[in-house]
Protein backbone atom coordinates (compact mmCIF):
# COMPACT_ATOMS: atom_id res chain seq x y z
CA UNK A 1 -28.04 47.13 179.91
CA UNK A 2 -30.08 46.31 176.86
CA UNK A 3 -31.27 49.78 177.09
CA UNK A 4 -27.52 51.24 176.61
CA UNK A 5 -26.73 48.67 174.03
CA UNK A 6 -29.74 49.83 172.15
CA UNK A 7 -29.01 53.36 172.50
CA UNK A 8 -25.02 53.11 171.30
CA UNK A 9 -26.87 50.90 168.46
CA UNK A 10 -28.94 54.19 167.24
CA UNK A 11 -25.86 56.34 167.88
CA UNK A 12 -23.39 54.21 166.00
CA UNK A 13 -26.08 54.30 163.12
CA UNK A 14 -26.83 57.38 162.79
CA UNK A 15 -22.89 58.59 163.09
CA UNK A 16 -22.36 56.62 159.68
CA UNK A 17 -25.58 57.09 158.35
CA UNK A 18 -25.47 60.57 159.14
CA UNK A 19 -26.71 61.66 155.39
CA UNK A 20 -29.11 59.08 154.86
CA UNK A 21 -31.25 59.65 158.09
CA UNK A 22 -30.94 63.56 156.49
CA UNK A 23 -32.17 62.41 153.49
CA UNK A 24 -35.09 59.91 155.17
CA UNK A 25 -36.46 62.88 157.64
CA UNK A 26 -36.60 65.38 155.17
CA UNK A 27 -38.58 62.70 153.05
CA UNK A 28 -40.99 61.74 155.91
CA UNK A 29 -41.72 65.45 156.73
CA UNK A 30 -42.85 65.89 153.08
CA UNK A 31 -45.08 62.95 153.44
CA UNK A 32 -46.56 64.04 157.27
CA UNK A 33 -47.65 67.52 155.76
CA UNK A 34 -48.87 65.94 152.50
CA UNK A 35 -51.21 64.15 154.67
CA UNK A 36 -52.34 66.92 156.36
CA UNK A 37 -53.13 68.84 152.66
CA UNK A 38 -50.31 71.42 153.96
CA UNK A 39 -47.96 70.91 150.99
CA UNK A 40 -47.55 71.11 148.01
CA UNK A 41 -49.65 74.17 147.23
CA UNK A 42 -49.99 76.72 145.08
CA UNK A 43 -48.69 80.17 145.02
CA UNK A 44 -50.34 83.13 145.48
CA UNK A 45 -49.66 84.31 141.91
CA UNK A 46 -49.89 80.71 140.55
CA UNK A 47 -51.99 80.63 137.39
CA UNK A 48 -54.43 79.08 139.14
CA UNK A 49 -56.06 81.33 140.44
CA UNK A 50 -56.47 82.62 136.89
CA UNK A 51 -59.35 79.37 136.76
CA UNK A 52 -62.69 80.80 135.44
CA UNK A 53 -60.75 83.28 133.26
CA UNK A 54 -62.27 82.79 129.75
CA UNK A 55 -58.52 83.90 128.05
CA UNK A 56 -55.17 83.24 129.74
CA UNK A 57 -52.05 84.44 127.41
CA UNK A 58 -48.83 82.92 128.76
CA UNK A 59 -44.95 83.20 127.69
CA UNK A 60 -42.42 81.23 128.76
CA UNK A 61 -40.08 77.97 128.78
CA UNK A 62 -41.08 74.34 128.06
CA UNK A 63 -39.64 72.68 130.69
CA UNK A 64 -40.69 68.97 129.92
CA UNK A 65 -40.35 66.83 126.93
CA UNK A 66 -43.52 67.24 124.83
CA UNK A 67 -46.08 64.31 124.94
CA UNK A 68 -47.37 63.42 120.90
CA UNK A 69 -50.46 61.15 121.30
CA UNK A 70 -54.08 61.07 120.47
CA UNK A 71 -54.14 64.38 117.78
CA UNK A 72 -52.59 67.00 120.56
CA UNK A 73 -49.49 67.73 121.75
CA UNK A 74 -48.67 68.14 125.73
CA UNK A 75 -45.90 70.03 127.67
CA UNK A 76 -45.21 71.75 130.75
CA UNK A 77 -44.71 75.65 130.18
CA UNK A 78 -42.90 77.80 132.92
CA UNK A 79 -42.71 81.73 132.97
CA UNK A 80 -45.28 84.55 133.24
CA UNK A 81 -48.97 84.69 132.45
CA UNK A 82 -51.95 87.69 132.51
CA UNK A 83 -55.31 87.44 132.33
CA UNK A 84 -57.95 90.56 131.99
CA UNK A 85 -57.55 90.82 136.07
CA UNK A 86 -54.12 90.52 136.57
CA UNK A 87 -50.61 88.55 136.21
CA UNK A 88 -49.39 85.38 137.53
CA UNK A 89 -46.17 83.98 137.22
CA UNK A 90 -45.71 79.37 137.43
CA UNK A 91 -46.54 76.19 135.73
CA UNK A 92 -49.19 75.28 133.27
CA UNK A 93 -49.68 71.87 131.45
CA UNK A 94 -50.64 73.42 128.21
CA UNK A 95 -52.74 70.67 125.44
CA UNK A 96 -52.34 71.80 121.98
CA UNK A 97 -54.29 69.98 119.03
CA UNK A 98 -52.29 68.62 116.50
CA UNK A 99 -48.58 67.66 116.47
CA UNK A 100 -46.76 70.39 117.36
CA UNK A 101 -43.20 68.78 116.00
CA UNK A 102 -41.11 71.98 115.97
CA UNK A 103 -41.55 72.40 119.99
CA UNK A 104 -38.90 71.22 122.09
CA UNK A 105 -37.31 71.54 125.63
CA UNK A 106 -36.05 74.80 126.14
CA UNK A 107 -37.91 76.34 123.61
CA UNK A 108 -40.01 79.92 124.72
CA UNK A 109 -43.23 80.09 123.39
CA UNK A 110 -45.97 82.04 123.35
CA UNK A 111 -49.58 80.48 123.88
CA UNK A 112 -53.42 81.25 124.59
CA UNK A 113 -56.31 78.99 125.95
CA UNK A 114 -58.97 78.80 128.56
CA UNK A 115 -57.48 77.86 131.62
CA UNK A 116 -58.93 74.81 133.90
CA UNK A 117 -58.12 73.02 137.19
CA UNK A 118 -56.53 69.74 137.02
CA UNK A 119 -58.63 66.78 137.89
CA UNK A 120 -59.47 64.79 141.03
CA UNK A 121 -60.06 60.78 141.45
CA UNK A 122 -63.59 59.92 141.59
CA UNK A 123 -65.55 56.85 140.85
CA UNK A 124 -65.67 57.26 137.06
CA UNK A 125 -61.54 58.30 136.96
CA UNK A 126 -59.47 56.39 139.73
CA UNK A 127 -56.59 58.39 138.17
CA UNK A 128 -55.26 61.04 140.91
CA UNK A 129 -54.39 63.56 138.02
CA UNK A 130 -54.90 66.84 140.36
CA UNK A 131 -51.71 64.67 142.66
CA UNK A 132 -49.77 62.97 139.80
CA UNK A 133 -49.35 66.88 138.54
CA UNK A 134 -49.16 68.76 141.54
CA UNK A 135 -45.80 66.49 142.57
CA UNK A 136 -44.40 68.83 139.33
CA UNK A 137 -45.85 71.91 141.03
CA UNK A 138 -48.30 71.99 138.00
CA UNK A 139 -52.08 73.38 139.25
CA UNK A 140 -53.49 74.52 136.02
CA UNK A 141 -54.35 73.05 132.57
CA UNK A 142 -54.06 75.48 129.46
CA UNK A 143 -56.25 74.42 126.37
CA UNK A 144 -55.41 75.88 123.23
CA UNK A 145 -58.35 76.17 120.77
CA UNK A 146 -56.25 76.39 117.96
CA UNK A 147 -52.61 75.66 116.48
CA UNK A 148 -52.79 79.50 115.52
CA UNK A 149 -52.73 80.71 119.59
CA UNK A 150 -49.33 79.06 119.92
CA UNK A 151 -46.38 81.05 118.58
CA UNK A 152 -42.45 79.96 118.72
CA UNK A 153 -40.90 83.22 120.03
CA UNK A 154 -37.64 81.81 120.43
CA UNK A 155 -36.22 78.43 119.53
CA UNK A 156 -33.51 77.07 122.27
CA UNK A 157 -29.96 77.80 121.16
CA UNK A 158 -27.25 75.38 119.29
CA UNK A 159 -25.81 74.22 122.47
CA UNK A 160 -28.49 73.72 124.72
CA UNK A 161 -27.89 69.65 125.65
CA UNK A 162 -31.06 69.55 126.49
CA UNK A 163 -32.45 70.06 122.96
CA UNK A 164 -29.87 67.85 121.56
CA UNK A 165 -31.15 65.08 123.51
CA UNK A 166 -34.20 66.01 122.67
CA UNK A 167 -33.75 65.69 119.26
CA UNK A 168 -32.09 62.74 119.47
CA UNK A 169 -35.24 61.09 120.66
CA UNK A 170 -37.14 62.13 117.96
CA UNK A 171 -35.19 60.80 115.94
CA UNK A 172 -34.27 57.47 117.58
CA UNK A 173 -38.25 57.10 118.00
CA UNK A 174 -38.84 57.77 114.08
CA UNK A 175 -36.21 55.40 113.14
CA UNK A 176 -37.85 52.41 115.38
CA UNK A 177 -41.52 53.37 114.04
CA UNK A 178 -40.42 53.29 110.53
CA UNK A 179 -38.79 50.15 110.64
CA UNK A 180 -40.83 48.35 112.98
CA UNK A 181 -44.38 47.21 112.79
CA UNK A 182 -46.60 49.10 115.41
CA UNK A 183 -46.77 47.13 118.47
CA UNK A 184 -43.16 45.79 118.12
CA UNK A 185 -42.58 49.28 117.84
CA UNK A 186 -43.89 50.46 120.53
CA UNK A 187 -42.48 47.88 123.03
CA UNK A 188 -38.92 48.27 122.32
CA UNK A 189 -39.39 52.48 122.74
CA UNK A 190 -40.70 51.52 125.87
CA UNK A 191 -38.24 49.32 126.76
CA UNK A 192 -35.50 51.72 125.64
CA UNK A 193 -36.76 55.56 126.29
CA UNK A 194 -39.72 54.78 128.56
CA UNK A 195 -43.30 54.31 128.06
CA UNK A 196 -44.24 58.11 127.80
CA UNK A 197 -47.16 57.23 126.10
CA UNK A 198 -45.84 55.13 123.78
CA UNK A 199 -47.52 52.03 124.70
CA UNK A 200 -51.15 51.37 123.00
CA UNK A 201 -54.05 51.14 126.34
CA UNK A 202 -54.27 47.01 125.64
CA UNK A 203 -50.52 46.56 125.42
CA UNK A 204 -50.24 48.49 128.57
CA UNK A 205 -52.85 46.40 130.70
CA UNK A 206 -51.01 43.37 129.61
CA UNK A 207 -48.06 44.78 130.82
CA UNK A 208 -49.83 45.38 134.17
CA UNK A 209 -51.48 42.21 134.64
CA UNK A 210 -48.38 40.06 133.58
CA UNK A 211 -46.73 42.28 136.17
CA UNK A 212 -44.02 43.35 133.78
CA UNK A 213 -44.70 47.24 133.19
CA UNK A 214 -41.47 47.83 135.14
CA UNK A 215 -39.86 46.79 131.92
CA UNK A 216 -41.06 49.85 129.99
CA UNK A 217 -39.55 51.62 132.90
CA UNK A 218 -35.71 53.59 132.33
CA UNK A 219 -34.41 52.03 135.32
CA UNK A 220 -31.20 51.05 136.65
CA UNK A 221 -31.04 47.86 133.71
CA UNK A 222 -30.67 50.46 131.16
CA UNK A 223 -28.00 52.57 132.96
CA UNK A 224 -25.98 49.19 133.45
CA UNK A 225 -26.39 48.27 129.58
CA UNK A 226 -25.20 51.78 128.68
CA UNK A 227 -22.28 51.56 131.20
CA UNK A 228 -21.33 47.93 129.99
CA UNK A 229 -21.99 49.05 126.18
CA UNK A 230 -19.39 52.06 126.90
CA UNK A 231 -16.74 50.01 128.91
CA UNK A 232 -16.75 47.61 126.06
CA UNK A 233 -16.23 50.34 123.72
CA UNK A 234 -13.80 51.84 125.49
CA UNK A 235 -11.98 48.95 126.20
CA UNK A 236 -11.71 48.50 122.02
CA UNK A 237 -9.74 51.88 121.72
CA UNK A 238 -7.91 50.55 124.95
CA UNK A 239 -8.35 53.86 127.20
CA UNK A 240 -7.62 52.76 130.70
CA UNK A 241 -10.63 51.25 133.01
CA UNK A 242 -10.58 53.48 135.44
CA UNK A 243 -10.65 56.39 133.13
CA UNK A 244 -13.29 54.83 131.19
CA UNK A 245 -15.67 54.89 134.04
CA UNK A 246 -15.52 58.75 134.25
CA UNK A 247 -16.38 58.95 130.20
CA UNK A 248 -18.79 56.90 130.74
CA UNK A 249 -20.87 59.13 133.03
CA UNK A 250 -20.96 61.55 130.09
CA UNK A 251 -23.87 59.22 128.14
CA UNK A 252 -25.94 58.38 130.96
CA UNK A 253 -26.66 61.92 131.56
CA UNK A 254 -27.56 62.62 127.76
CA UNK A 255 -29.48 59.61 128.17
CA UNK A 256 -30.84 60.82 131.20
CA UNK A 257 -32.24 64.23 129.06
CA UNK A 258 -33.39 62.41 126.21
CA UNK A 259 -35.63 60.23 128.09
CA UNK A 260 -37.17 62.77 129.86
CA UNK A 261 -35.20 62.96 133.64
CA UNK A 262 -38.51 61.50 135.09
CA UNK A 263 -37.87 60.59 139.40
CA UNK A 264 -37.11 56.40 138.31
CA UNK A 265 -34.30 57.88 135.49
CA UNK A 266 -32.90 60.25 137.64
CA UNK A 267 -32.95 57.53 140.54
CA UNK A 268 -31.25 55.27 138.45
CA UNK A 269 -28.50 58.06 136.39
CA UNK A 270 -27.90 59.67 140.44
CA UNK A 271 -27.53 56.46 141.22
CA UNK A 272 -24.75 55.09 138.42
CA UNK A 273 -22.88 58.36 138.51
CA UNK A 274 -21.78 57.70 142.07
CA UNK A 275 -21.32 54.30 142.23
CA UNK A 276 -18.78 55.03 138.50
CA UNK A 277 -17.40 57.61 141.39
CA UNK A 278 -17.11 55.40 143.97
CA UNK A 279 -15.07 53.24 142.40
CA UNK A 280 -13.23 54.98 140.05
CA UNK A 281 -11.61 56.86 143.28
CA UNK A 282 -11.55 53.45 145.29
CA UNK A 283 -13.74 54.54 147.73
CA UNK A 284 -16.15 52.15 150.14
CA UNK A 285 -18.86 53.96 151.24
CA UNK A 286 -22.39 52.43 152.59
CA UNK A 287 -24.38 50.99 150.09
CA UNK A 288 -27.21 53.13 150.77
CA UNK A 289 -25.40 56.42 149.86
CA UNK A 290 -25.92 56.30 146.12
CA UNK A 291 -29.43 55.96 146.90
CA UNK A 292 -29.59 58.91 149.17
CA UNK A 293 -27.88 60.97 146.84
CA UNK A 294 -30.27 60.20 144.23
CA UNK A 295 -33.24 60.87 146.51
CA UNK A 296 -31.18 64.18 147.86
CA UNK A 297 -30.78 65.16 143.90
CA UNK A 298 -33.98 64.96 143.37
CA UNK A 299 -35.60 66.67 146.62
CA UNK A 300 -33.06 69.20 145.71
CA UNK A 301 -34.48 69.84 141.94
CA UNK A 302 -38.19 69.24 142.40
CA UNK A 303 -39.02 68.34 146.14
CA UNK A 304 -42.40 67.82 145.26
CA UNK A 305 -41.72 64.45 143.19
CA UNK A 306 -41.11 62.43 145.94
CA UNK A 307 -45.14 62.33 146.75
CA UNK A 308 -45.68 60.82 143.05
CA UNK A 309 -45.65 56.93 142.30
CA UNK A 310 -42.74 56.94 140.21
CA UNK A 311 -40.40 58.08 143.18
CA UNK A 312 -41.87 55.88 145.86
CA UNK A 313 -42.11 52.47 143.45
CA UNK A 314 -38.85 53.37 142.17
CA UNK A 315 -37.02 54.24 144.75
CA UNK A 316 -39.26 51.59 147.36
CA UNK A 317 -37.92 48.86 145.30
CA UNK A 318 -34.28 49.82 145.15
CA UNK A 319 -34.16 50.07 148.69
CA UNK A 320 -36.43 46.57 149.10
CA UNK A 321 -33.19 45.26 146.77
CA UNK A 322 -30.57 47.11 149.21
CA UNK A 323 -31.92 46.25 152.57
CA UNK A 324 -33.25 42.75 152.15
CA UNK A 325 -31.49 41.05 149.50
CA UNK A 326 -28.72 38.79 151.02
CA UNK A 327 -25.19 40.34 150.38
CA UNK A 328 -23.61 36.87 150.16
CA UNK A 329 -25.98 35.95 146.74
CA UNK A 330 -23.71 38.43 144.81
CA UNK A 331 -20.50 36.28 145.69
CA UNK A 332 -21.88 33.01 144.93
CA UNK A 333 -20.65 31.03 141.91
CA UNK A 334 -23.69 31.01 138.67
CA UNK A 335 -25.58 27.79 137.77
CA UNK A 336 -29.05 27.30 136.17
CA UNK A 337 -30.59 26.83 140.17
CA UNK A 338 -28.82 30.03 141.27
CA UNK A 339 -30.61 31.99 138.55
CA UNK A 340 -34.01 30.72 138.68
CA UNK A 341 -33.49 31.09 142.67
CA UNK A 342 -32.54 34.64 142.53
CA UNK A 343 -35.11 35.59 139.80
CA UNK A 344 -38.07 34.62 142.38
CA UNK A 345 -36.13 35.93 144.58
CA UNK A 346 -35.87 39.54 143.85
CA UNK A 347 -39.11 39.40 142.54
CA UNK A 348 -40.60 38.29 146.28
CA UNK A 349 -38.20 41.18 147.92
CA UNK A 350 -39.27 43.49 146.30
CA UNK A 351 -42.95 42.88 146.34
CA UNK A 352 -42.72 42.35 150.09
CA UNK A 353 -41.44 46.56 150.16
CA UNK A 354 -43.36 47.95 147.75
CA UNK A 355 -46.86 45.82 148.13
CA UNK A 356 -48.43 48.56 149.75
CA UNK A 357 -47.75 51.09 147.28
CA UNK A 358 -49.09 48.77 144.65
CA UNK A 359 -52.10 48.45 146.65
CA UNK A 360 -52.69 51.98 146.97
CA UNK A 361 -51.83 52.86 143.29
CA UNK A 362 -52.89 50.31 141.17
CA UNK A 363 -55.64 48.25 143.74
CA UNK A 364 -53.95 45.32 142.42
CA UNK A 365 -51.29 42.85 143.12
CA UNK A 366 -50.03 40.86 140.09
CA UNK A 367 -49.12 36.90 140.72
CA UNK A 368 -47.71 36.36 137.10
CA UNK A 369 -44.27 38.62 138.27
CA UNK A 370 -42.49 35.57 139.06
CA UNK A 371 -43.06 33.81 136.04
CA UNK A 372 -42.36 36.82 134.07
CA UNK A 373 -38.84 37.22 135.83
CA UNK A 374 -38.21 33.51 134.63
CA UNK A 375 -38.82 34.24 130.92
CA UNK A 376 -39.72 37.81 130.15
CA UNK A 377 -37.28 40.01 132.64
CA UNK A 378 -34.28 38.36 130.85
CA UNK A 379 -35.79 38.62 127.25
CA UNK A 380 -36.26 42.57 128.05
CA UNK A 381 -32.43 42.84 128.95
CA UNK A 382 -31.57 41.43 125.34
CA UNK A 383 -33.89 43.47 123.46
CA UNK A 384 -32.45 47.15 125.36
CA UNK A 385 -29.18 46.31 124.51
CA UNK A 386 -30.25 45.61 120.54
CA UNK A 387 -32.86 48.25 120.34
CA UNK A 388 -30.23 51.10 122.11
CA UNK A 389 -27.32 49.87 120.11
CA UNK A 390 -29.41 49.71 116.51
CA UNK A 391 -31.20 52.24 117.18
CA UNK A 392 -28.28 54.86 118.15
CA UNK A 393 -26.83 53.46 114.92
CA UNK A 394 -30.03 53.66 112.65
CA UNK A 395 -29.65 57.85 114.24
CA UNK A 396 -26.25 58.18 112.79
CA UNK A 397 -26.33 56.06 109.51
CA UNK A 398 -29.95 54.37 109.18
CA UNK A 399 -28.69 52.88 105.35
CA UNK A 400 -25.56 50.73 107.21
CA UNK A 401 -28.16 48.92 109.56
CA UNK A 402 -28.00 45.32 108.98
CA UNK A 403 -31.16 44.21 107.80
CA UNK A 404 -30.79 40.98 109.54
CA UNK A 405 -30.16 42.03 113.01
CA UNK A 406 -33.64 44.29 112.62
CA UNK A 407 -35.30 41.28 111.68
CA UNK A 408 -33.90 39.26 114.53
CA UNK A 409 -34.94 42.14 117.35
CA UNK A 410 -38.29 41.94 115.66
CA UNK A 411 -39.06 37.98 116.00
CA UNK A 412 -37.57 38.14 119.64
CA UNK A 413 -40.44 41.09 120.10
CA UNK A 414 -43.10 39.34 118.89
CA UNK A 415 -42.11 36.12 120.67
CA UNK A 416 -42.09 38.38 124.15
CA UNK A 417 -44.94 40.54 122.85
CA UNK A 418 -47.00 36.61 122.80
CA UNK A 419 -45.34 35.67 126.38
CA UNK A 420 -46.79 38.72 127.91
CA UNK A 421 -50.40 38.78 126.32
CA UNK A 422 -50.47 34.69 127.18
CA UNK A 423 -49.46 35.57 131.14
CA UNK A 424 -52.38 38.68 130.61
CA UNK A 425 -55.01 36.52 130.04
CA UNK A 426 -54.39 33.73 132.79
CA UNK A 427 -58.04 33.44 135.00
CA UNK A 428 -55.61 34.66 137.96
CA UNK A 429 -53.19 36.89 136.75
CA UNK A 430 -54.17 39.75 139.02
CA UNK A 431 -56.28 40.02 143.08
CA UNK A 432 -57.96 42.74 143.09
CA UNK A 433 -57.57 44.53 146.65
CA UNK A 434 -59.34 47.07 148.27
CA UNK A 435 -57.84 50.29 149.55
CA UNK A 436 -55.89 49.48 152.50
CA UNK A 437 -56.41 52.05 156.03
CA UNK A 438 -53.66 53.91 156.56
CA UNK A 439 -52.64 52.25 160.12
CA UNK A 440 -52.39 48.91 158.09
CA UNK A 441 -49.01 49.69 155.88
CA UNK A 442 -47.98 51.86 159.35
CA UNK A 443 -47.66 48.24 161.22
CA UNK A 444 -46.69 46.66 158.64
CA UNK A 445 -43.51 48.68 157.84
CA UNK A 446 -43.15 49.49 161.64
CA UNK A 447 -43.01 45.28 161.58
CA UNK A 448 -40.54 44.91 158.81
CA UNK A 449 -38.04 47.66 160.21
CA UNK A 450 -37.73 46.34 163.10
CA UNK A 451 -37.71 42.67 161.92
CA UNK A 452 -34.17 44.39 160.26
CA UNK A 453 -33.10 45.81 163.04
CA UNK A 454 -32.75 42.66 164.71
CA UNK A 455 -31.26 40.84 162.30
CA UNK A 456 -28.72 43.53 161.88
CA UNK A 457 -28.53 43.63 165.96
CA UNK A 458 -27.50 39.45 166.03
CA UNK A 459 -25.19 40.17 163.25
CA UNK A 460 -23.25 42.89 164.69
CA UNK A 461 -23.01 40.75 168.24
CA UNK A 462 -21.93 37.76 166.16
CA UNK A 463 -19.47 39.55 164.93
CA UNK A 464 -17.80 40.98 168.18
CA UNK A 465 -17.63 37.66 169.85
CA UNK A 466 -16.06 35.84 167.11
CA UNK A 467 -13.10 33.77 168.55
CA UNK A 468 -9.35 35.18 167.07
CA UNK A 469 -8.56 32.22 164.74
CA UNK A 470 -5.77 30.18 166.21
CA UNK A 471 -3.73 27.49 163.74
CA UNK A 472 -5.89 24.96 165.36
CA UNK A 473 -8.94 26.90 163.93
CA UNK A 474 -7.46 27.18 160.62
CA UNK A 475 -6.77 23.73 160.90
């Protein structure tokens, strides 16, 4: 009998879950031949087999948003390459010296530089960078000698979005660094278009060991700003709600471009779109829908990313949120103890999903997250809203800025640039653990799944033998 039961269970779940478990097998196959070294690989005609050549010329599209640190300029260039043996036709991460400002998504360039293999971890480099740029099916660096071997063939056209956006970073990032000191800076671009860099080496270990670098993350906090900025906006010229959720889809995916469509923004855009659908059509779906259509978007466009750390911490913890943070928290009346609750709270749910992936990632846990989702977390919410809403309007008219506003998102920087370094430097801010065997996170999540299966088992039976309620019940 408990057999049956159990089997109706799976059948009942998978009938209305139907996309999801889709979604979830296609992810765990990627993962089983991952482990196995069977995937991702290269191409047979994959510029890397072009390694050893001392001259590879390439022409094609930059497909990623250029990365402008330490004297060179970075970006991912697609389309066709020769060397004196032959042609290949992929990805390259190409490294030019100097800042190359006049290169943009879109753009087709022309380029030449020695090609190399990407790197491996090893015990002087713990970074994975031969895995962090194969998830972008990216096998070969190009470096170019000189800022003369890289040509602009053809600039993107006038109404490529993609450029636009584009653009629009560059200028939203000029306008912070010229008004803001340095570090301040650099925190609120982080906090508003993403680290990308932007984030000096100290600054980020403090972010680390405070256990707030998910704050210089585009997550789903800067999708709900932008939505609640637009509704208000909206709401001014007194277009009606439900039409306003539609426009408002329109920004998050320029934002979306402009900050780079990395797996966590395009999580958290897929994500907002279809819950602005959802409920703009009235429709009740299951919660975990606009996360599989996120995930689906994304295996979809680059199937690859979903073996990186951004998709598995991003998308571990919105799913550590979904599954096992109590529905009946988001009904409950706000007070002072209901907010300090809930801020350990999600903090200790979504450690408990993701720990493992922290483990294997980062070799360290950070204790200081709770704290920082006390003091910090809610700070960082303040400062998107200011830095997206001064900063869009330093873009348009940087003279009309108030000066005192600036100066106010600048003391509230520096107070949470103090908070974090002071939570950095605590004796035991950070445990260090050692990699983990694979059959340990195996139980573990094996453990927790069907810990929820359970639950959701008693539920569902306390449900169907709920007595009718009579007067006397009401009563």
């Amino acid at each position: 009998m408990a057999l049956r039961h159990l089997c109706w269970t799976i059948v009942d779940f998978t009938g209305r879950y139907a996309f999801v478990v889709a979604v979830a097998a296609a992810i765990v196959t990627l993962s089983a031949l991952h482990a196995f070294h069977l995937y991702p690989r290269a191409g047979k005609n994959d510029p890397c087999h072009a390694i050893g050549e001392p001259v590879l010329v390439m022409q094609g599209e930059v497909i990623s948003s250029p990365s402008m640190r330490w004297n060179q300029t970075r970006f991912v260039l697609a389309g066709d390459a020769r060397s004196a043996a032959r042609s290949f036709h992929g990805r390259v991460l190409v490294t030019v010296p100097g800042f190359w400002n006049e290169v943009g998504p879109g753009d087709i360039v022309y380029v030449r530089g020695w090609p190399s293999s990407t790197r491996p971890p090893d015990k002087a480099h713990a970074f994975d960078e031969r895995g962090c740029w194969a998830g972008q099916r990216v096998y070969t660096k190009l470096r170019v000698w000189s800022p003369a071997a890289c040509v602009m063939v053809r600039p993107a056209g006038p109404c490529s979005l993609i450029r636009r956006a584009w653009e629009f970073h560059n200028a939203f990032r000029q306008y912070w660094l010229a008004t803001l000191p340095y570090k301040e800076a650099s925190l609120l671009l982080g906090m508003t278009l993403g680290a990308r860099g932007t984030l000096p080496p100290e600054m980020k270990d403090d972010c680390i060991r405070a256990g707030v670098y998910h704050i210089v993350v585009v997550s789903g906090q800067n999708m709900s700003l932008i939505i609640g900025i637009g509704l208000a906006i909206l709401s001014l010229l007194r277009v009606p709600k439900r039409w306003s959720l539609g426009v408002c889809a329109l920004p998050i995916i320029f934002y979306t471009l402009a900050v780079g469509a990395d797996p966590p923004v395009v999580r958290a855009a897929s994500m907002a779109i279809v819950s602005l659908g959802v409920i703009m059509f009235r429709r009740d779906v299951p919660k975990a829908y606009p996360l599989a259509w996120a995930a689906a978007w994304i295996l979809l466009r680059e199937p690859e990313a979903v073996l990186g750390a951004s998709f598995q911490l991003s998308f571990g913890a919105t799913a550590s949120l979904l599954w096992l943070w109590p529905e009946r928290a988001a009904r409950a009346r706000w007070s002072i103890k209901r907010w300090i609750t809930e801020a350990a709270g999600v903090a200790l749910v979504v450690h408990i999903g993701i720990w493992p992936f922290l483990v294997a990632y980062f070799h360290r846990i950070s204790l200081m997250s709770l704290a920082a989702n006390w003091t910090i977390f809610p700070m960082s919410g303040a400062l998107m809203a200011g830095g997206l809403f001064f900063g869009t309007w330093g873009v348009l008219s940087a003279a009309t800025v108030p000066p005192v506003f600036v100066r106010i998102l600048e003391w509230l920087i520096h107070a949470t640039l103090i908070c974090i370094h002071a939570m950095a430097r605590c004796p035991h801010a950070i445990i260090p653990v050692p990699r983990l065997p694979l059959w340990i996170p195996a139980v573990y999540y094996g453990s927790l799944f069907g810990i929820l299966f359970l639950f959701r088992r008693r539920k569902r039976h306390a449900e169907n033998t709920r007595p009718f309620p009579t007067r006397w019940h009401r009563l």
